[in-house]
C-alpha atoms as a PDB file:
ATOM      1  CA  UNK A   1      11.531 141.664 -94.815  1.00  0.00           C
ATOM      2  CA  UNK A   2      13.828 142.736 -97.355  1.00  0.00           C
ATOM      3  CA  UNK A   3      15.573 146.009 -97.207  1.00  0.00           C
ATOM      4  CA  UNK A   4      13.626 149.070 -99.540  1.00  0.00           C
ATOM      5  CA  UNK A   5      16.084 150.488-102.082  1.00  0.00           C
ATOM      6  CA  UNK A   6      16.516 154.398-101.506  1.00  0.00           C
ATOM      7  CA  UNK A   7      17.134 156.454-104.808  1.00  0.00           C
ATOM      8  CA  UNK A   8      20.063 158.868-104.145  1.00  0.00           C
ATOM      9  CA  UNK A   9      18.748 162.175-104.138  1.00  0.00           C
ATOM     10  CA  UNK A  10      19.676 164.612-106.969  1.00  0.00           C
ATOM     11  CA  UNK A  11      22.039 166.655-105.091  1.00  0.00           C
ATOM     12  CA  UNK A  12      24.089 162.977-104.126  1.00  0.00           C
ATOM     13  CA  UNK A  13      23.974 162.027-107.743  1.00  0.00           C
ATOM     14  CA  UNK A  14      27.552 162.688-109.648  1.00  0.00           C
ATOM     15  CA  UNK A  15      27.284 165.160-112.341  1.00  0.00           C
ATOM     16  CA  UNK A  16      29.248 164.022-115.452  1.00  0.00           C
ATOM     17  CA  UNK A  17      32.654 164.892-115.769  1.00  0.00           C
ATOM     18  CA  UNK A  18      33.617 167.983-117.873  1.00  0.00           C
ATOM     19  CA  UNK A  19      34.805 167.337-121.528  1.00  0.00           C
ATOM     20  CA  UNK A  20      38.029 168.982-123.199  1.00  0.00           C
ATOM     21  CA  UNK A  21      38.138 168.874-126.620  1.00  0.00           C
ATOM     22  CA  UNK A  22      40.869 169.047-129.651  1.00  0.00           C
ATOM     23  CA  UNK A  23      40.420 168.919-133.263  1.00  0.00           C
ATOM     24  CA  UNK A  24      44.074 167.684-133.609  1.00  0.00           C
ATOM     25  CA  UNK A  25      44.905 171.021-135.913  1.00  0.00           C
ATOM     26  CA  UNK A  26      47.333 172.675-132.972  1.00  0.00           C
ATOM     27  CA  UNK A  27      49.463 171.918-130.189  1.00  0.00           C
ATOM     28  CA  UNK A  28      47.971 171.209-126.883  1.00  0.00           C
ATOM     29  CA  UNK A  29      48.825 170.109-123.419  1.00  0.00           C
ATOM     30  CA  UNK A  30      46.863 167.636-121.495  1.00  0.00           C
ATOM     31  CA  UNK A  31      47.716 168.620-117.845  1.00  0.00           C
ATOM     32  CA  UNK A  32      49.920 167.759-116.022  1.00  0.00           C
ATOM     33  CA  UNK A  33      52.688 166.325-118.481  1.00  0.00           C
ATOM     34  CA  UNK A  34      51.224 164.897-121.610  1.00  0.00           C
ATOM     35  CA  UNK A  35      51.692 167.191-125.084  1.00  0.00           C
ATOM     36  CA  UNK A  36      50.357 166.831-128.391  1.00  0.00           C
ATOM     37  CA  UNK A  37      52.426 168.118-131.203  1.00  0.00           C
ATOM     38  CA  UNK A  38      51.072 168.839-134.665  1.00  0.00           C
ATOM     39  CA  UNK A  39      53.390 168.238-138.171  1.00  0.00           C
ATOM     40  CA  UNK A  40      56.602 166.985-136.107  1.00  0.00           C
ATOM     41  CA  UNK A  41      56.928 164.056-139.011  1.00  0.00           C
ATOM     42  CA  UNK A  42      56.654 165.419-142.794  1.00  0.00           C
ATOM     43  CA  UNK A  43      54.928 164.373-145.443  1.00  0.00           C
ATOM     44  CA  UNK A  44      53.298 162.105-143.390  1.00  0.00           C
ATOM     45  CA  UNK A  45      51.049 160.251-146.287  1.00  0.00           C
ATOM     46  CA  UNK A  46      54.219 159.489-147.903  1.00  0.00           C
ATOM     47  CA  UNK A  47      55.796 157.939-145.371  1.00  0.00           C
ATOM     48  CA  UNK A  48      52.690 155.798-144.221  1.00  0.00           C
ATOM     49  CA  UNK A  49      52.894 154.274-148.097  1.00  0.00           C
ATOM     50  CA  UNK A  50      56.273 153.277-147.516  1.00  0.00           C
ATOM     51  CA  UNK A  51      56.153 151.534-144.595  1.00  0.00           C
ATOM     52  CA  UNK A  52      52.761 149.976-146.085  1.00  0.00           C
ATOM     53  CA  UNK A  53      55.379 148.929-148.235  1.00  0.00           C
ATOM     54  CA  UNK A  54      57.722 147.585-145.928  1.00  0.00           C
ATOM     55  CA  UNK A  55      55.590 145.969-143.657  1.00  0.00           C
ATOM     56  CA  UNK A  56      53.769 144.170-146.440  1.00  0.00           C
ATOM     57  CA  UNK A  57      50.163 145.661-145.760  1.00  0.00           C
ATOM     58  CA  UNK A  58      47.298 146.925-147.748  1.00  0.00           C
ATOM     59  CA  UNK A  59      47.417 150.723-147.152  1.00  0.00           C
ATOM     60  CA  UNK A  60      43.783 151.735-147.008  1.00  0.00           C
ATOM     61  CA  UNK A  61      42.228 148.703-145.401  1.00  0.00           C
ATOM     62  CA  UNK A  62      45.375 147.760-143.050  1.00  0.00           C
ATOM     63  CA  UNK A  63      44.979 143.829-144.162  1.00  0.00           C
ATOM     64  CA  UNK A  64      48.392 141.919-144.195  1.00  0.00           C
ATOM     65  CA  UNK A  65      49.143 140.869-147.325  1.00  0.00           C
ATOM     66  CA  UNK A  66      48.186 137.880-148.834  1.00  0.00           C
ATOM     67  CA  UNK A  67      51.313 135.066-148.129  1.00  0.00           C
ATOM     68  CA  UNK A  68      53.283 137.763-146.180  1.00  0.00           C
ATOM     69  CA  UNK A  69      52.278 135.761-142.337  1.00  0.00           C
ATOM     70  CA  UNK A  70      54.997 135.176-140.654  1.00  0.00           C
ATOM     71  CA  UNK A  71      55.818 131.278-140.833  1.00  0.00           C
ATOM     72  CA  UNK A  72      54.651 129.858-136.860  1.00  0.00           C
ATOM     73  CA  UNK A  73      56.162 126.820-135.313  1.00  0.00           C
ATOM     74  CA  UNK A  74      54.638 124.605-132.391  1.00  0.00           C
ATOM     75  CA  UNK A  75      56.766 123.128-130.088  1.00  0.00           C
ATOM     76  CA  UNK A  76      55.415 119.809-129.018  1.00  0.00           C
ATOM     77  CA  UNK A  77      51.738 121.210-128.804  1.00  0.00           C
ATOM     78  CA  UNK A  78      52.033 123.324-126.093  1.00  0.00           C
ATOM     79  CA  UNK A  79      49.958 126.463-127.071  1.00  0.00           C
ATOM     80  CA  UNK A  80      52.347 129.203-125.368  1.00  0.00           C
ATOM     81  CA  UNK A  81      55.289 127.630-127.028  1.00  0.00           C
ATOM     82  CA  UNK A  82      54.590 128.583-130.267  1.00  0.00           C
ATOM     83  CA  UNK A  83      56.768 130.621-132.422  1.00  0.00           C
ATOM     84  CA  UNK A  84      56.656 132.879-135.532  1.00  0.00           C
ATOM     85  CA  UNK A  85      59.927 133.541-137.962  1.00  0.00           C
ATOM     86  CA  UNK A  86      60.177 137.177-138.886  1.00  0.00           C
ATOM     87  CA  UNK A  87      62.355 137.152-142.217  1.00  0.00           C
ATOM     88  CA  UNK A  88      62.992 140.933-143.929  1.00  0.00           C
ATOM     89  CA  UNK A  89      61.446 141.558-147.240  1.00  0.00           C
ATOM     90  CA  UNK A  90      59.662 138.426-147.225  1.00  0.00           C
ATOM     91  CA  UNK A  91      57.274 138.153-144.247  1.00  0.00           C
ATOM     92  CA  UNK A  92      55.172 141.318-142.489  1.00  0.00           C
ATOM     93  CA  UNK A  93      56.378 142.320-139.381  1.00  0.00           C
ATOM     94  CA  UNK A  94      53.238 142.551-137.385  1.00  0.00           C
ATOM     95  CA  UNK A  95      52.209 139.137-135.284  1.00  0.00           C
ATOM     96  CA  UNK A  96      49.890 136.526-136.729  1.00  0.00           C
ATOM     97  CA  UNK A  97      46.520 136.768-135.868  1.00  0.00           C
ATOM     98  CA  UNK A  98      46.341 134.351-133.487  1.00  0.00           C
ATOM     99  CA  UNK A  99      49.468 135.253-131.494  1.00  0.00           C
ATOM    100  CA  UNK A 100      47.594 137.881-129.367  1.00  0.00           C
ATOM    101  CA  UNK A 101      43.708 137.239-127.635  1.00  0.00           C
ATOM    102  CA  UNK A 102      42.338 137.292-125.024  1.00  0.00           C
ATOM    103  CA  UNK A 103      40.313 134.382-122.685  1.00  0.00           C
ATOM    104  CA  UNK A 104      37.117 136.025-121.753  1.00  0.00           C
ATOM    105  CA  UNK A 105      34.506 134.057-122.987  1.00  0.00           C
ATOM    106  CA  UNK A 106      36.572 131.988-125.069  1.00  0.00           C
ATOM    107  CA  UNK A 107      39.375 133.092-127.376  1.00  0.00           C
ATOM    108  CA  UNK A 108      38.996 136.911-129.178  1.00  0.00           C
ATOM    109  CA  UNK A 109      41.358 138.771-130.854  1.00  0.00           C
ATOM    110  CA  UNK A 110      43.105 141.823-130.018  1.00  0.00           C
ATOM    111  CA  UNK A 111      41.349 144.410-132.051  1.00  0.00           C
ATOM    112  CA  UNK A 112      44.772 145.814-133.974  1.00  0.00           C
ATOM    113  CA  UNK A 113      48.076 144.213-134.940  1.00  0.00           C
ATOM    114  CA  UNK A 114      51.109 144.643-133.429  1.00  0.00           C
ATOM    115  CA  UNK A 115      55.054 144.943-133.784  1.00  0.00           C
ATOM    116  CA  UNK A 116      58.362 145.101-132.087  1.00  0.00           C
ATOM    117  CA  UNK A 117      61.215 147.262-133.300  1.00  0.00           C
ATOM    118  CA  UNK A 118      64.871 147.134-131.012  1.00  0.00           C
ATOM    119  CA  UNK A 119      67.848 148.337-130.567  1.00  0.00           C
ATOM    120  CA  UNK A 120      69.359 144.814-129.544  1.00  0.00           C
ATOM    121  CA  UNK A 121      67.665 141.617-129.670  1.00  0.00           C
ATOM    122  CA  UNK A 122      68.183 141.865-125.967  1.00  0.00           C
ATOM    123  CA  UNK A 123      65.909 144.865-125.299  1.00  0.00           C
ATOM    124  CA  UNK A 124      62.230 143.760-125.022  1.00  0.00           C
ATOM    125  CA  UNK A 125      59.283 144.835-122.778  1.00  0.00           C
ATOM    126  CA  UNK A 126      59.085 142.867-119.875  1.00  0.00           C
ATOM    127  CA  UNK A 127      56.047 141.529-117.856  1.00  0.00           C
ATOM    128  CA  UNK A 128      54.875 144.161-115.645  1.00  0.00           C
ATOM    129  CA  UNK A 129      52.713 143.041-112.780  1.00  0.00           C
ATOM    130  CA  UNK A 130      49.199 144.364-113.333  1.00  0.00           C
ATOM    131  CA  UNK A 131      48.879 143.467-116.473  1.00  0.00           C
ATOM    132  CA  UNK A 132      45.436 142.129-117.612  1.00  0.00           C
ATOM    133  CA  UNK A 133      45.845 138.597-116.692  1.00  0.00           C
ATOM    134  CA  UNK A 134      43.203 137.111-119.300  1.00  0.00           C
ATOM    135  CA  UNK A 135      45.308 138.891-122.289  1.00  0.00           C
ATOM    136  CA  UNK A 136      47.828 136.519-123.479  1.00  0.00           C
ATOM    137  CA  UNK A 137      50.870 137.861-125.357  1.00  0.00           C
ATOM    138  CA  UNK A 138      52.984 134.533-126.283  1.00  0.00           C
ATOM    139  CA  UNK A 139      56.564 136.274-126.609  1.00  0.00           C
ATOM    140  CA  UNK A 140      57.813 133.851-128.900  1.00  0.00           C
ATOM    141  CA  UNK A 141      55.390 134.866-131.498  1.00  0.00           C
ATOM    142  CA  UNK A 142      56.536 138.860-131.127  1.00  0.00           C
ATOM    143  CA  UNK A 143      59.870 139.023-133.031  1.00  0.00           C
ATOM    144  CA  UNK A 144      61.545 141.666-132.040  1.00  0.00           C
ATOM    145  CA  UNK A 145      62.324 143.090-135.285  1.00  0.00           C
ATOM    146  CA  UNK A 146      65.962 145.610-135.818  1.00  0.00           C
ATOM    147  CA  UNK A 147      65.341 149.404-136.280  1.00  0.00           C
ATOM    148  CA  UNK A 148      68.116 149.061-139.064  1.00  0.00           C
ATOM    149  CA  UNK A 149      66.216 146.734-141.195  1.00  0.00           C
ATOM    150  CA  UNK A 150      63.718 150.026-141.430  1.00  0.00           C
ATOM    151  CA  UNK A 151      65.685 153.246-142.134  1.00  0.00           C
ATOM    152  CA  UNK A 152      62.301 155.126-142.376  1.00  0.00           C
ATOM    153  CA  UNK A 153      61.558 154.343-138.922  1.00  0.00           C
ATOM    154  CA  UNK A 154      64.789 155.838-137.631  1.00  0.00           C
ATOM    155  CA  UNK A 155      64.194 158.847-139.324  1.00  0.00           C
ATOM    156  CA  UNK A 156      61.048 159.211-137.720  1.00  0.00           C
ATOM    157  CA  UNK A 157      62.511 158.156-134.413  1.00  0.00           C
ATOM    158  CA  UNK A 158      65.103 161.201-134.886  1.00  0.00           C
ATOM    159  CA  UNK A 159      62.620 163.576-135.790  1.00  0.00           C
ATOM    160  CA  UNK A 160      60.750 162.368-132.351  1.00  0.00           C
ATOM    161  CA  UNK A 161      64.287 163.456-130.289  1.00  0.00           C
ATOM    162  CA  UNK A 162      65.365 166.280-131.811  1.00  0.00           C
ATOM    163  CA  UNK A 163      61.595 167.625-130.883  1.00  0.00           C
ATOM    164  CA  UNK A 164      62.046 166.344-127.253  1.00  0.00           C
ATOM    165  CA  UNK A 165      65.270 166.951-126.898  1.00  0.00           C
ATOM    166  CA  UNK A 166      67.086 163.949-126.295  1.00  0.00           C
ATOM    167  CA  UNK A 167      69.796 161.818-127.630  1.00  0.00           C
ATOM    168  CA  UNK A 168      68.429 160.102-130.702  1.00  0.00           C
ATOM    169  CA  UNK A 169      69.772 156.717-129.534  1.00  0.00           C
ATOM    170  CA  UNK A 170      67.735 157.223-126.400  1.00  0.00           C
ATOM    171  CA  UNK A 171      64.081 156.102-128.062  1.00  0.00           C
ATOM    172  CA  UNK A 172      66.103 152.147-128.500  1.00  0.00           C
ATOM    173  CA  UNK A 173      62.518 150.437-128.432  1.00  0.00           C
ATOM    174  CA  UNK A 174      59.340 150.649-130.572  1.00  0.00           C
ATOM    175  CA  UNK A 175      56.312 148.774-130.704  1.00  0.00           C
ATOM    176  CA  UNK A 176      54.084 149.830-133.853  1.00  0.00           C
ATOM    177  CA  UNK A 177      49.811 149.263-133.983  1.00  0.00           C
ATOM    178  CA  UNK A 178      48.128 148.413-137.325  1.00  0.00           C
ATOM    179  CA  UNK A 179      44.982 149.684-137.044  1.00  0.00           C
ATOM    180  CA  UNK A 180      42.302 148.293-140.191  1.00  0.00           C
ATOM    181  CA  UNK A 181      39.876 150.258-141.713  1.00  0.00           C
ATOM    182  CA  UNK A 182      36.281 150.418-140.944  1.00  0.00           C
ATOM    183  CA  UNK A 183      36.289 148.228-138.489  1.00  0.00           C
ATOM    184  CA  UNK A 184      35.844 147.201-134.919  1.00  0.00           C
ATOM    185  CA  UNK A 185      39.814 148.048-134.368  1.00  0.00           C
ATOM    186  CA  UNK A 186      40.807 150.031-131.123  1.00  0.00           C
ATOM    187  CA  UNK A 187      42.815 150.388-128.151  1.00  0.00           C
ATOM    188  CA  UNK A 188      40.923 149.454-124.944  1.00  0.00           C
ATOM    189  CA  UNK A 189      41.033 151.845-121.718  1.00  0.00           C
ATOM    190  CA  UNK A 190      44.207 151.318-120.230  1.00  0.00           C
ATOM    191  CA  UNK A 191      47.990 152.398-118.586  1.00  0.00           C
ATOM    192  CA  UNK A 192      50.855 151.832-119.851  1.00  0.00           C
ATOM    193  CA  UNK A 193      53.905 150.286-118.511  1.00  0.00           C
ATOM    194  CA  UNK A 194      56.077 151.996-116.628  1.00  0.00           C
ATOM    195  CA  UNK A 195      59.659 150.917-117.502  1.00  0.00           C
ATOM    196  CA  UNK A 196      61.010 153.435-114.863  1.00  0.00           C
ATOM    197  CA  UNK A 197      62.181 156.354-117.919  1.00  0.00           C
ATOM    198  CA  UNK A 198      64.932 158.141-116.672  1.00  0.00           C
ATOM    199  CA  UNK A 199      64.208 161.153-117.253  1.00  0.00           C
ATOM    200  CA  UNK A 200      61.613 160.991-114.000  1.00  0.00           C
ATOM    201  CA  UNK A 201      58.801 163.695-115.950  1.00  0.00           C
ATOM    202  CA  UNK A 202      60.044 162.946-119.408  1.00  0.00           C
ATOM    203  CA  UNK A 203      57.768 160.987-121.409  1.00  0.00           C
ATOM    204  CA  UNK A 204      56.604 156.904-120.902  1.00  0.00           C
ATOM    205  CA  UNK A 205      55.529 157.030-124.816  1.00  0.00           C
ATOM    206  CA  UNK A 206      56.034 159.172-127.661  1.00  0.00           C
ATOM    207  CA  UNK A 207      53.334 157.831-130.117  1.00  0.00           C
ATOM    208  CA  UNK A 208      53.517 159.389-133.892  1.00  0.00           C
ATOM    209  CA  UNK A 209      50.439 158.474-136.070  1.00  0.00           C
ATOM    210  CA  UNK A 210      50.827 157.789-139.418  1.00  0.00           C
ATOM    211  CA  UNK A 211      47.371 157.327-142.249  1.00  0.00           C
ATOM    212  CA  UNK A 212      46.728 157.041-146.002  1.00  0.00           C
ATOM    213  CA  UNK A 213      46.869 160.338-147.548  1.00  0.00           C
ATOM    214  CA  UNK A 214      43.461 160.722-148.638  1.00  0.00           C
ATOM    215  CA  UNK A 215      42.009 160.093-144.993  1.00  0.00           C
ATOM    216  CA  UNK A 216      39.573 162.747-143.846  1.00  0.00           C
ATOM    217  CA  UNK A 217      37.915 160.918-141.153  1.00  0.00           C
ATOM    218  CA  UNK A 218      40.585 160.470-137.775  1.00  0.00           C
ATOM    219  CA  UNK A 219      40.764 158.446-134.787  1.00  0.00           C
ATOM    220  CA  UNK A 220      39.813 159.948-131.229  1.00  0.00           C
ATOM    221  CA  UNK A 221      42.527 159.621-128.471  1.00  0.00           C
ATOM    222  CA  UNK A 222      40.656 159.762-125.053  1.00  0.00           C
ATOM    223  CA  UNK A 223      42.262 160.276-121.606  1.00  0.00           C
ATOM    224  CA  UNK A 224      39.889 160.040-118.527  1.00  0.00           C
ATOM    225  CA  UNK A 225      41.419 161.030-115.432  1.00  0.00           C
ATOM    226  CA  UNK A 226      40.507 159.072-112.260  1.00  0.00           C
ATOM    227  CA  UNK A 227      39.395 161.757-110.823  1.00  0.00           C
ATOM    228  CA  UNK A 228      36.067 162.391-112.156  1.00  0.00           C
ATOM    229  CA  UNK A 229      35.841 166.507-111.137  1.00  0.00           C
ATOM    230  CA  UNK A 230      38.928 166.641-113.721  1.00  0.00           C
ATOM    231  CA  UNK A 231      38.242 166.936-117.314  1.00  0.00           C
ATOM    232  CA  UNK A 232      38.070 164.287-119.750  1.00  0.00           C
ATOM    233  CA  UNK A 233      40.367 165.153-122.908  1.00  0.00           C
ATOM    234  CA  UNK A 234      39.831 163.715-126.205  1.00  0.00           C
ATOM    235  CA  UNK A 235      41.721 164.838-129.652  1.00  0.00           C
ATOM    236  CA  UNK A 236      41.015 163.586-133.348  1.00  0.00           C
ATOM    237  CA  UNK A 237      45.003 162.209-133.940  1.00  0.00           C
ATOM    238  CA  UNK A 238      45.920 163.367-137.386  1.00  0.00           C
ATOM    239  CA  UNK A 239      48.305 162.312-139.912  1.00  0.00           C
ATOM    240  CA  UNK A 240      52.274 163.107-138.814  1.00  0.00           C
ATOM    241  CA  UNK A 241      51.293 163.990-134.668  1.00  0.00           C
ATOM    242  CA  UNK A 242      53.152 163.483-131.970  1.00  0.00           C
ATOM    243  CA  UNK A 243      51.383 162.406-128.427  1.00  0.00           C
ATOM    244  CA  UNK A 244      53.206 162.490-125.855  1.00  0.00           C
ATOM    245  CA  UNK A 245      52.325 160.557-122.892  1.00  0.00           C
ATOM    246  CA  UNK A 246      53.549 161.507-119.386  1.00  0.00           C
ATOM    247  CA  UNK A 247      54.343 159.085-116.314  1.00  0.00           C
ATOM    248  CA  UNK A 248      51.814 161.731-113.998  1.00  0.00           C
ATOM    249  CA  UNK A 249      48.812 161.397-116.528  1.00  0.00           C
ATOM    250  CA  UNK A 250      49.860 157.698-116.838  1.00  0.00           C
ATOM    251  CA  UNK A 251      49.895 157.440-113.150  1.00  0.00           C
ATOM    252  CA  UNK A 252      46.523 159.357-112.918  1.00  0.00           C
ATOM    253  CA  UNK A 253      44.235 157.925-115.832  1.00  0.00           C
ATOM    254  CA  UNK A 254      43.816 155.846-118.588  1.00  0.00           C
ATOM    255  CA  UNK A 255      43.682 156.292-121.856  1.00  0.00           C
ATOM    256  CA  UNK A 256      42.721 154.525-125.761  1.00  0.00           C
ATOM    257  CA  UNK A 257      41.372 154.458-129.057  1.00  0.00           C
ATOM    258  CA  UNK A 258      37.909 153.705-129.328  1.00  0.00           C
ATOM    259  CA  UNK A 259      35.949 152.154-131.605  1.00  0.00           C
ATOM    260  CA  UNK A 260      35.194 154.158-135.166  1.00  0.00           C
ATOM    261  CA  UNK A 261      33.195 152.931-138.104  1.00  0.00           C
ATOM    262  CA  UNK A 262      34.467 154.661-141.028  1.00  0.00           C
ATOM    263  CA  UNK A 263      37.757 155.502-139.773  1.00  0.00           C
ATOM    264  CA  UNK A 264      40.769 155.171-141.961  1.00  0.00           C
ATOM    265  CA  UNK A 265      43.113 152.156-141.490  1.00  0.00           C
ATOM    266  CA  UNK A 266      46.503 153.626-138.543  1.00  0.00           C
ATOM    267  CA  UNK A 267      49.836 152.920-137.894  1.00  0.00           C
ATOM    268  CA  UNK A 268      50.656 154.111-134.368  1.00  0.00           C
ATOM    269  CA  UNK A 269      54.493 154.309-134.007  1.00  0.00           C
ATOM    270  CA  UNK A 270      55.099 154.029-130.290  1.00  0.00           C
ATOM    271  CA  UNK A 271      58.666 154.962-129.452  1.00  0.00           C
ATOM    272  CA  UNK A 272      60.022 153.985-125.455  1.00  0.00           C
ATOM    273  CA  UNK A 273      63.068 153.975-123.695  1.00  0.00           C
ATOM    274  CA  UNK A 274      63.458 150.364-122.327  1.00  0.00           C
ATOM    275  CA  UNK A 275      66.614 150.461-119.982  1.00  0.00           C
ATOM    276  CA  UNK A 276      68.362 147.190-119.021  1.00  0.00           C
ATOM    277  CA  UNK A 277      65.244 144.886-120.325  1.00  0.00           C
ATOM    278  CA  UNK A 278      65.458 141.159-119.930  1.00  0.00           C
ATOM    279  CA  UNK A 279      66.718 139.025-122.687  1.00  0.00           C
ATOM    280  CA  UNK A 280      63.572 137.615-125.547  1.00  0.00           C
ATOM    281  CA  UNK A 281      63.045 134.426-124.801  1.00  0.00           C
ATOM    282  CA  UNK A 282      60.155 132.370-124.957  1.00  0.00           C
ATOM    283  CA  UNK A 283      58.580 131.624-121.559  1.00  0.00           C
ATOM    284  CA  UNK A 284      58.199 128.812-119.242  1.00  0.00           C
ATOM    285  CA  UNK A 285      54.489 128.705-119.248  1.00  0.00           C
ATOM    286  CA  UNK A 286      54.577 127.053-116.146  1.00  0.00           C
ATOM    287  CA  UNK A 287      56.016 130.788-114.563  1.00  0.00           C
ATOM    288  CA  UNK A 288      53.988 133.368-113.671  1.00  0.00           C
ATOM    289  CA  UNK A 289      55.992 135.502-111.549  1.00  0.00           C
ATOM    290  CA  UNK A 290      56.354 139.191-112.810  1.00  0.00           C
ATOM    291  CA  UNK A 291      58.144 140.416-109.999  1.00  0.00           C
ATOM    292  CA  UNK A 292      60.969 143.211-110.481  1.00  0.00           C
ATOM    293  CA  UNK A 293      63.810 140.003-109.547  1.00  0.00           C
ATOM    294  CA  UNK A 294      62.942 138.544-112.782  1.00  0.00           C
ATOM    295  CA  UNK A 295      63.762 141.635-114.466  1.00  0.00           C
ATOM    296  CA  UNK A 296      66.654 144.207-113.437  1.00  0.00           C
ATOM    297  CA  UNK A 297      65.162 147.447-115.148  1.00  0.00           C
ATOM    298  CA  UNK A 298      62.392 147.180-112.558  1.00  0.00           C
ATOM    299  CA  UNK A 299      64.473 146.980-109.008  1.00  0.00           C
ATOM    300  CA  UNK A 300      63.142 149.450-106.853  1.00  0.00           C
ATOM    301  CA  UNK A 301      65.949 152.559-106.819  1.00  0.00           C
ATOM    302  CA  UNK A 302      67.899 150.994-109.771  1.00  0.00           C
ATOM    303  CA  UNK A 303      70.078 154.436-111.447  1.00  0.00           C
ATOM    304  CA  UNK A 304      70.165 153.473-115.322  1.00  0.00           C
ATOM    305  CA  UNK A 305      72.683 154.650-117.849  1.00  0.00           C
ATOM    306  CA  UNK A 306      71.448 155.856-121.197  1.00  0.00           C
ATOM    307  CA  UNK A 307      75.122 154.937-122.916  1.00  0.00           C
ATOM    308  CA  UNK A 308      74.362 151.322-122.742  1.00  0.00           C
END
């Protein structure tokens, strides 16, 4: 005879987790160590248009423009040897459409584009392991673009350390999220990697958002802690913020963008500190192994020096 399901009483069932809200006008902490800063970048509508500008995309629906793909090479058909040719003033910077997707249920694309800014050409994210296996990122189609080719985005960078207090050169790696209008286009639940920051509470990401002046309708960050008796914090992100997030929240939740019909198009400017990263290349596709010997900035008790 099969076993009788038993309904968990009322007093087993979990109550919903409490809910902290922001409306993204002041500064607030989500405990323990992430901060959200309010008019650290000014004129913030300005600067979005110019680095519409720059990056060759239509500023209120967040569409590359037309003949501005980068140009992608295959390399004797294998689909993770492809590459794409970033060249300034003449291609966007963000990754063809097809670079990024993921394999569940067939090919999809990831729901925002996406960009590399350096230092070096050396300095790169590496493969961290616990990464969503079915996502494929095919490095050789993420040019890692130079902050110099983009003076805006320095000055935005410096703005970022001088409100942190660091050394300006000490942000030497960006990756920056196009976000379109009015669409499906969001940031799934997730942590980010942990490229073992020096500054042991200082911040894994210091994300400035950036929208079209006449926006009145924001995106919703949302951090839910794993611990359910802990609130869950959300804040509408507005034009010229600063969010910073800390390795303990990182460590104890995840966080994203969700999905927003009506919302204006975003650029997400996501400034790191990347110490001794391994070299861009594109990968063997054959390797799989994202263990801390294939990249020195993630041996266990490695000491890092920010002058490098």
């Amino acid at each position: 005879m099969p076993k009788r399901k038993i309904s968990p009483s009322a007093a087993d069932r979990t109550t919903p987790p409490p809910r902290e809200y922001s409306n993204g006008r002041a500064d607030v902490t989500i405990p323990p160590d992430s901060h959200y800063y309010v008019d650290v970048v000014p004129n913030p509508g300005e600067a979005y248009l110019t680095l519409a500008a720059t990056f060759m995309f239509d500023p209120t629906t967040g569409e590359v423009n037309e003949g501005a793909e980068m140009v992608v090479t295959e390399h004797g058909g294998v689909p993770d040897l492809r590459t794409a040719r970033y060249v300034k003033g003449e291609t966007t910077v963000f990754h063809p459409i097809d670079a990024r997707y993921t394999e569940l249920f067939g090919k999809h694309p990831v729901p925002h584009r996406h960009a590399y800014f350096a230092e070096r050409s050396d300095i790169r994210e590496p493969l961290i392991k616990g990464v969503n296996s079915r996502m494929r990122n095919v490095e050789g189609m993420q040019p890692v673009v130079p902050f110099s080719d983009v003076p805006l985005l320095l000055q935005i960078r410096n703005r970022v350390a001088q409100k942190i207090d660091v050394p300006e050169a000490f942000f030497n790696f960006a990756n920056v999220n196009l976000y379109w209008a009015d669409k499906k286009s969001r940031l799934g639940m997730h942590q980010d990697q942990d490229h073992r920051n020096p500054i042991e509470s200082g911040p894994l990401t210091a994300t400035v958002t950036l929208m079209p002046p006449d926006c009145n309708k924001f995106r919703r960050y949302v951090f839910v802690p794993n611990d359910r008796s802990h609130p869950i914090y959300e804040i509408l992100v507005r034009p010229g913020s600063l969010n910073l997030l800390g390795r303990l929240n990182n460590q104890q939740g995840k966080h994203g963008i969700p999905e927003q019909r009506g919302s204006c198009a975003r650029l997400s400017i996501n400034f790191r500190h990347v110490p001794d990263a391994a070299p861009a290349a594109v990968p063997d596709p054959r390797s799989r192994s994202r263990s801390w010997r294939r990249f020195r900035s993630l041996r266990p008790g490695r000491r890092f020096d920010l002058t490098k």
